[in-house]
C-alpha atoms as a PDB file:
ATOM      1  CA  UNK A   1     115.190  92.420 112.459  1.00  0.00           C
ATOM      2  CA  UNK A   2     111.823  93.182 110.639  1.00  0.00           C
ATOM      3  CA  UNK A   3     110.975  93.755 107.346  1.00  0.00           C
ATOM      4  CA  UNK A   4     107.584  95.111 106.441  1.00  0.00           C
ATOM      5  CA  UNK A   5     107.387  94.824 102.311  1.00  0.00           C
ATOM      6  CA  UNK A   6     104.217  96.623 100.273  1.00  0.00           C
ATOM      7  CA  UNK A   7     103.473  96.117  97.203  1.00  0.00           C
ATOM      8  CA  UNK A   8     100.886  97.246  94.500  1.00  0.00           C
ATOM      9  CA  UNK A   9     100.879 100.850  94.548  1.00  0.00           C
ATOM     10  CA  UNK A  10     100.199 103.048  91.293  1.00  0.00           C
ATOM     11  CA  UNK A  11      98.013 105.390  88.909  1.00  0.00           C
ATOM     12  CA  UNK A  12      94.441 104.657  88.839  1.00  0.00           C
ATOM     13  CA  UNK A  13      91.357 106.836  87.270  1.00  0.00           C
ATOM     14  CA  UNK A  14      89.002 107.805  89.750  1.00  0.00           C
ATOM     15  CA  UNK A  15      86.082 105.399  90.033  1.00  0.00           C
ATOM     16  CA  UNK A  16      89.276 102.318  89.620  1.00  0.00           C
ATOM     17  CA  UNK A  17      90.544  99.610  92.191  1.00  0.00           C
ATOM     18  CA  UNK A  18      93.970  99.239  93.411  1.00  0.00           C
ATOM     19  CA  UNK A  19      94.961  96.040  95.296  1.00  0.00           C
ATOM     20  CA  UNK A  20      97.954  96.243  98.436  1.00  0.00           C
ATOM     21  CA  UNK A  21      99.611  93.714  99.941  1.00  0.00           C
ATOM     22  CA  UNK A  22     102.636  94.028 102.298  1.00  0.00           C
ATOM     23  CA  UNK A  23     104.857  90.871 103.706  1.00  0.00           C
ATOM     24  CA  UNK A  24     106.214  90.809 107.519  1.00  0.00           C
ATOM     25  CA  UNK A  25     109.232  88.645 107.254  1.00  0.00           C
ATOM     26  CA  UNK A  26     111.976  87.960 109.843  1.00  0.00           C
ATOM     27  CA  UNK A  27     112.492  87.888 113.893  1.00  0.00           C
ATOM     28  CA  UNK A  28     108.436  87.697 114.720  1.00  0.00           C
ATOM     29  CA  UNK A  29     107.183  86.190 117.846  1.00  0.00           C
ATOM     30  CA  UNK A  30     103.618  87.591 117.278  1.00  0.00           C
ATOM     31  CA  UNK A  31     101.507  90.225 115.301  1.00  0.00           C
ATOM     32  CA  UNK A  32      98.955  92.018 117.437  1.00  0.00           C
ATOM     33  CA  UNK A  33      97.624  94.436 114.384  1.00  0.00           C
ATOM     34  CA  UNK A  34      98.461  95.010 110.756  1.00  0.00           C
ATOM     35  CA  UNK A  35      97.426  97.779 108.715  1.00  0.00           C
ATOM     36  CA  UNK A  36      97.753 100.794 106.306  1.00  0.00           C
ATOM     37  CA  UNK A  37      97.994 104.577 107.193  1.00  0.00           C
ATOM     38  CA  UNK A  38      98.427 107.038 104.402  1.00  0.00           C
ATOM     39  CA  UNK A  39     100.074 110.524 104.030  1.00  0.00           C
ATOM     40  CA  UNK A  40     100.086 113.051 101.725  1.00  0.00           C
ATOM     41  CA  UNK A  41     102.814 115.931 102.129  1.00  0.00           C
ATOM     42  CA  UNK A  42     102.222 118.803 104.796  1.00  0.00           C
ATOM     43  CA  UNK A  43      99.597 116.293 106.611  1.00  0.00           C
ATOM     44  CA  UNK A  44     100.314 113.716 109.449  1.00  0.00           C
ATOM     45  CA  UNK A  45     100.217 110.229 108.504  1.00  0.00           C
ATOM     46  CA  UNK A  46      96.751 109.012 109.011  1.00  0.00           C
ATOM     47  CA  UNK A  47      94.857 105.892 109.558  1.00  0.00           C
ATOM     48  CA  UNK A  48      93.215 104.136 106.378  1.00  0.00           C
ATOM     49  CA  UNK A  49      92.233 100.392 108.208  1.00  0.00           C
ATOM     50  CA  UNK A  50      93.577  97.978 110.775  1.00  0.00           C
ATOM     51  CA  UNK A  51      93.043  94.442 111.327  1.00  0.00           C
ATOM     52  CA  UNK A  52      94.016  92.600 114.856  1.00  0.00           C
ATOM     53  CA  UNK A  53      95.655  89.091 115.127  1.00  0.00           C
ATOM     54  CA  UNK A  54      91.834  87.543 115.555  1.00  0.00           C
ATOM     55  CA  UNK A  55      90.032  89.877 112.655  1.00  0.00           C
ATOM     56  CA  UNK A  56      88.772  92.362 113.958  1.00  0.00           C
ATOM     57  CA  UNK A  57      88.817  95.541 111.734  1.00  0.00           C
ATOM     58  CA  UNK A  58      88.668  99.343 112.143  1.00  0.00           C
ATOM     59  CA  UNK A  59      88.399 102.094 108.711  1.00  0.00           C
ATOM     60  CA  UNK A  60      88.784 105.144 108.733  1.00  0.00           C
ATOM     61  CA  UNK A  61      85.355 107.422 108.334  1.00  0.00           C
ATOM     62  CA  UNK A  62      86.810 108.263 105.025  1.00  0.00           C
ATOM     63  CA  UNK A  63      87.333 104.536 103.676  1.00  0.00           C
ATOM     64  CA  UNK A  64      85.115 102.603 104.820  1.00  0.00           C
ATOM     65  CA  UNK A  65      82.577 100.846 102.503  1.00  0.00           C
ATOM     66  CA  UNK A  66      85.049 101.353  99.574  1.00  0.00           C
ATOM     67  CA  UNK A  67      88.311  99.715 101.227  1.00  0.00           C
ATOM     68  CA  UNK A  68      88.651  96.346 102.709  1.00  0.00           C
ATOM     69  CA  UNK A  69      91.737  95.207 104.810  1.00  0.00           C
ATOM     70  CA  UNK A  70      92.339  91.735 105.333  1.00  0.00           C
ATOM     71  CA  UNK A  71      95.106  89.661 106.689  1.00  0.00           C
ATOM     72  CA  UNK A  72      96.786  85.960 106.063  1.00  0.00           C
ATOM     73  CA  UNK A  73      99.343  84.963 108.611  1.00  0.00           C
ATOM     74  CA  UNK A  74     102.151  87.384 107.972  1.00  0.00           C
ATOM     75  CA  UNK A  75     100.580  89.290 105.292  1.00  0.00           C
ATOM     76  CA  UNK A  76      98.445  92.493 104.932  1.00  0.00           C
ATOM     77  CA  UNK A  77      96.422  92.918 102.228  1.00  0.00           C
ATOM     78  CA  UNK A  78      94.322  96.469 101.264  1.00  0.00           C
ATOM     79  CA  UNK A  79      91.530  96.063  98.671  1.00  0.00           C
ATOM     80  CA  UNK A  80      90.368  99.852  97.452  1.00  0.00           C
ATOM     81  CA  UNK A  81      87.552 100.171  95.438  1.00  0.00           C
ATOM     82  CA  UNK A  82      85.814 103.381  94.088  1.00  0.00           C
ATOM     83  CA  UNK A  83      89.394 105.536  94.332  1.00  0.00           C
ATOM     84  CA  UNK A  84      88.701 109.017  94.227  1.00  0.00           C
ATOM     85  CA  UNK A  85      91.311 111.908  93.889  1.00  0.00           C
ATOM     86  CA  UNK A  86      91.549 112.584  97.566  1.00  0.00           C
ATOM     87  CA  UNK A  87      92.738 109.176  98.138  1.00  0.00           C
ATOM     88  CA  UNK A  88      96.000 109.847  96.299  1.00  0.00           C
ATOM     89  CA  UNK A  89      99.174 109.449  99.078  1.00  0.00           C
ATOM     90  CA  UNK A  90     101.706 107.267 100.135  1.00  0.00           C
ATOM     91  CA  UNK A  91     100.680 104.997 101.593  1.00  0.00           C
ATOM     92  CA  UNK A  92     102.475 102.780 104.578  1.00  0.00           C
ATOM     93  CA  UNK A  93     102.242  99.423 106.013  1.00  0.00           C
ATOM     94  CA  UNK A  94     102.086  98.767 109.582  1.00  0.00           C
ATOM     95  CA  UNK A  95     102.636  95.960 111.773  1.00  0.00           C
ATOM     96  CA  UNK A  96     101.942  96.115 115.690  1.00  0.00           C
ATOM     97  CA  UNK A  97     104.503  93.043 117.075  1.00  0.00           C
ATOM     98  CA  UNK A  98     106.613  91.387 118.978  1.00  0.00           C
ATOM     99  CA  UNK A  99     109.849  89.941 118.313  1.00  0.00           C
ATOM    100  CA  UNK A 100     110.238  87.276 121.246  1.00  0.00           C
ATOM    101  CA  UNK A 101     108.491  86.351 124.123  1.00  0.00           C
ATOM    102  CA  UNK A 102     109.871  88.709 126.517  1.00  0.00           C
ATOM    103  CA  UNK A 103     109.850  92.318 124.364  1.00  0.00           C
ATOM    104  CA  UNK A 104     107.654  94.810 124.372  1.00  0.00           C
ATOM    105  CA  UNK A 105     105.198  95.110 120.677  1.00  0.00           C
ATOM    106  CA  UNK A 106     107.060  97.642 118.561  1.00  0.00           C
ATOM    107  CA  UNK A 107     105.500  99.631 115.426  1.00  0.00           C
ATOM    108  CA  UNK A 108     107.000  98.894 112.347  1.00  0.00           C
ATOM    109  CA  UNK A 109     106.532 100.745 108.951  1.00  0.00           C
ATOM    110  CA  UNK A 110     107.060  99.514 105.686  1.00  0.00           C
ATOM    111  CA  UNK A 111     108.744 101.954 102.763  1.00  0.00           C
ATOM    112  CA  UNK A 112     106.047 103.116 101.634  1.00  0.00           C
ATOM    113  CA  UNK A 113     103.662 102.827  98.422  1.00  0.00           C
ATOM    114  CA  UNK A 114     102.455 105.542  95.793  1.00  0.00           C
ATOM    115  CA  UNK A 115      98.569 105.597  95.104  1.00  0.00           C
ATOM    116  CA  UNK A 116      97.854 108.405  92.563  1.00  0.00           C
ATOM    117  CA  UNK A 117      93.778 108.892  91.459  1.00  0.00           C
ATOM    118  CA  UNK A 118      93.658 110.665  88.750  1.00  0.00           C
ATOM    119  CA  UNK A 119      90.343 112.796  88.187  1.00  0.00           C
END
């Protein structure tokens, strides 16, 4: 069983920085990606950044140059700079992985993490 744990969510001003972080902790074999996706309600979840098991990263249009993802062993980290209203949504940590040897990688989603930017 996997746990995917985020923490550092909250209420910013616009123009603030908010810090992320989210734990994988139990049956992992490997970790092909983490990242973060965001959703606010009526929209589909969307992608905020990714990072793969050897760095490399991918932002969303929206996010990049203001966010930063980066990643220590089992851990997922989100650095957001210059929040602006539009940024406010829940947002969810993912990890791309496999369990053992022989499974297939699996999505798994954290709880999920309120980031309000107030204008």
């Amino acid at each position: 069983q996997v746990q995917l744990v985020e923490s550092g969510g909250g209420l910013v001003q616009a123009g603030g920085s908010l810090r992320l972080s989210c734990a994988a902790s139990g049956t992992i074999f490997s970790i092909n990606a983490m990242g973060w996706f965001r959703q606010t309600p009526g929209k589909q979840r969307e992608l905020v950044a990714t990072i793969t098991y050897n760095g490399n990263t991918n932002y969303a249009t929206s996010t990049k140059g203001r966010f930063t993802i980066s990643r220590a062993k089992n851990t997922v980290s989100l650095q957001m700079n210059s929040l602006q209203p539009e940024d406010t949504a829940v947002y969810y940590c993912n990890a791309n992985l496999r369990e053992a040897w022989y499974t297939q990688s699996v999505d798994h989603w954290g709880q999920g993490t309120q980031v309000t930017v107030s204008s």
